[in-house]
Protein backbone atom coordinates (compact mmCIF):
# COMPACT_ATOMS: atom_id res chain seq x y z
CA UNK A 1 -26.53 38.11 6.19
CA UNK A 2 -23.44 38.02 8.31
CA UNK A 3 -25.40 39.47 11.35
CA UNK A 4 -27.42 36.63 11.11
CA UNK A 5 -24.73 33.78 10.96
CA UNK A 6 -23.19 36.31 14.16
CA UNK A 7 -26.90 36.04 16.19
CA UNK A 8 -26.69 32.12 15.13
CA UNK A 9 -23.06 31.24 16.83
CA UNK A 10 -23.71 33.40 19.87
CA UNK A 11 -27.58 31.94 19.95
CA UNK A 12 -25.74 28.54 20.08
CA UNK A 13 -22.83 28.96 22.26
CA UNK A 14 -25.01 30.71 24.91
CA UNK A 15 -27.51 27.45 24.70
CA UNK A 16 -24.14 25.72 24.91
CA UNK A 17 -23.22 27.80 27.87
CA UNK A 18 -26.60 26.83 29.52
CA UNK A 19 -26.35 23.31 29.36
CA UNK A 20 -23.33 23.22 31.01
CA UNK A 21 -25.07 24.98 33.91
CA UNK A 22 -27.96 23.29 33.83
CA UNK A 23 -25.71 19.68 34.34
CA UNK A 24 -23.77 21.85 36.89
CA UNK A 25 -27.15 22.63 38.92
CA UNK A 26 -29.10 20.12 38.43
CA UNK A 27 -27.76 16.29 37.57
CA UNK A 28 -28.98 13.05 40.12
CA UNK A 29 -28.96 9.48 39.99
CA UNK A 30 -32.58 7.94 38.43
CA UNK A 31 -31.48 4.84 40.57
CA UNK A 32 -29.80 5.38 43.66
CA UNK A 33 -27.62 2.22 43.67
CA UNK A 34 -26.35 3.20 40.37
CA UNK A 35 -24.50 6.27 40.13
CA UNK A 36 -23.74 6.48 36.13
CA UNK A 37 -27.42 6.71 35.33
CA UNK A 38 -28.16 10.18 36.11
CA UNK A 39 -30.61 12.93 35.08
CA UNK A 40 -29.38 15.86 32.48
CA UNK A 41 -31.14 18.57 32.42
CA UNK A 42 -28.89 20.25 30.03
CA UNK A 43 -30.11 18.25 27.39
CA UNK A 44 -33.00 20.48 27.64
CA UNK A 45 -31.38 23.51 25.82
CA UNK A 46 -29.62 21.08 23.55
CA UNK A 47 -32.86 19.89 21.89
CA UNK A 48 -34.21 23.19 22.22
CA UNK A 49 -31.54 24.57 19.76
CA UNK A 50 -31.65 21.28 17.86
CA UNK A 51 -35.26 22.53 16.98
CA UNK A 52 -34.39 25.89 15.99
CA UNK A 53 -31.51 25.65 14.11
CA UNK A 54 -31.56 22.15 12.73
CA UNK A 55 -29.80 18.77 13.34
CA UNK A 56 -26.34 19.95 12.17
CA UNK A 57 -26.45 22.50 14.75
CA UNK A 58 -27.75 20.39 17.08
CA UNK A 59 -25.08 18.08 16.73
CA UNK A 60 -22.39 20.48 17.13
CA UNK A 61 -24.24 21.89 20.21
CA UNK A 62 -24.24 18.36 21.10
CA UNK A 63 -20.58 17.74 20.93
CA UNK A 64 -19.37 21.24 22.78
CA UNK A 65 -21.27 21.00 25.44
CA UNK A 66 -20.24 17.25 26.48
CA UNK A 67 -16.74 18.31 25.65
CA UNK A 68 -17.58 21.22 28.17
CA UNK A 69 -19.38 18.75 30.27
CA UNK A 70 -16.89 16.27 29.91
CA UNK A 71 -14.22 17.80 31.32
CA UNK A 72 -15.43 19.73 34.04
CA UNK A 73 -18.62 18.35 35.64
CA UNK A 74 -18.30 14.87 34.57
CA UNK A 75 -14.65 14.26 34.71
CA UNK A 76 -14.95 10.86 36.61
CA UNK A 77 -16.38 9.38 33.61
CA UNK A 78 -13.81 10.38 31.41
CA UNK A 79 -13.78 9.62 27.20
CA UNK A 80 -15.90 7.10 27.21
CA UNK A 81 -18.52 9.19 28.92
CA UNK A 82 -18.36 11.79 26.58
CA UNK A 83 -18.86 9.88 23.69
CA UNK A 84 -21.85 7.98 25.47
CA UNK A 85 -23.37 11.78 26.35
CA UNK A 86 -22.93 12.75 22.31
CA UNK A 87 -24.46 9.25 21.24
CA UNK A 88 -26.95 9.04 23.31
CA UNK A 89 -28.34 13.15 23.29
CA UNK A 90 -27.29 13.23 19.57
CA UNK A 91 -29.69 10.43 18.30
């Protein structure tokens, strides 16, 4: 039981780990022009571990990696982007 819940956090926090990379790697503007619409492909390992492990973990993998994201890829969008990143990939 407890090696489970152990696989489970490191499962997540590596997932966690590569969405940050992935966002790192590869993020562009969909339209040129504007620069705050961009592609995230880290949102691909989000919804992957939203679809093993449930929504709750999804969520929470949701909100730690646009923390992550937040404050070191993305920091010229500041608060308001993060919370934007966790509505948006969270619903």
């Amino acid at each position: 039981m407890k090696n489970d819940k152990v696989r489970r956090i490191v499962t997540l926090g590596l997932l966690a780990a590569v969405a940050v990379v992935l966002v790192a790697l590869v993020h562009f503007p969909i339209i040129p022009g504007v620069t705050f619409l961009e592609y995230d492909a880290g949102d691909i390992a989000i919804f992957l571990g939203a679809f093993l492990f449930g929504p709750v973990p999804g969520l929470m993998l949701t909100t730690v990696a646009s923390l992550i994201q937040g404050l070191t890829v993305s920091a010229q969008s500041g608060w308001i982007g993060i919370v934007m990143h966790i509505l948006a990939t969270g619903s």
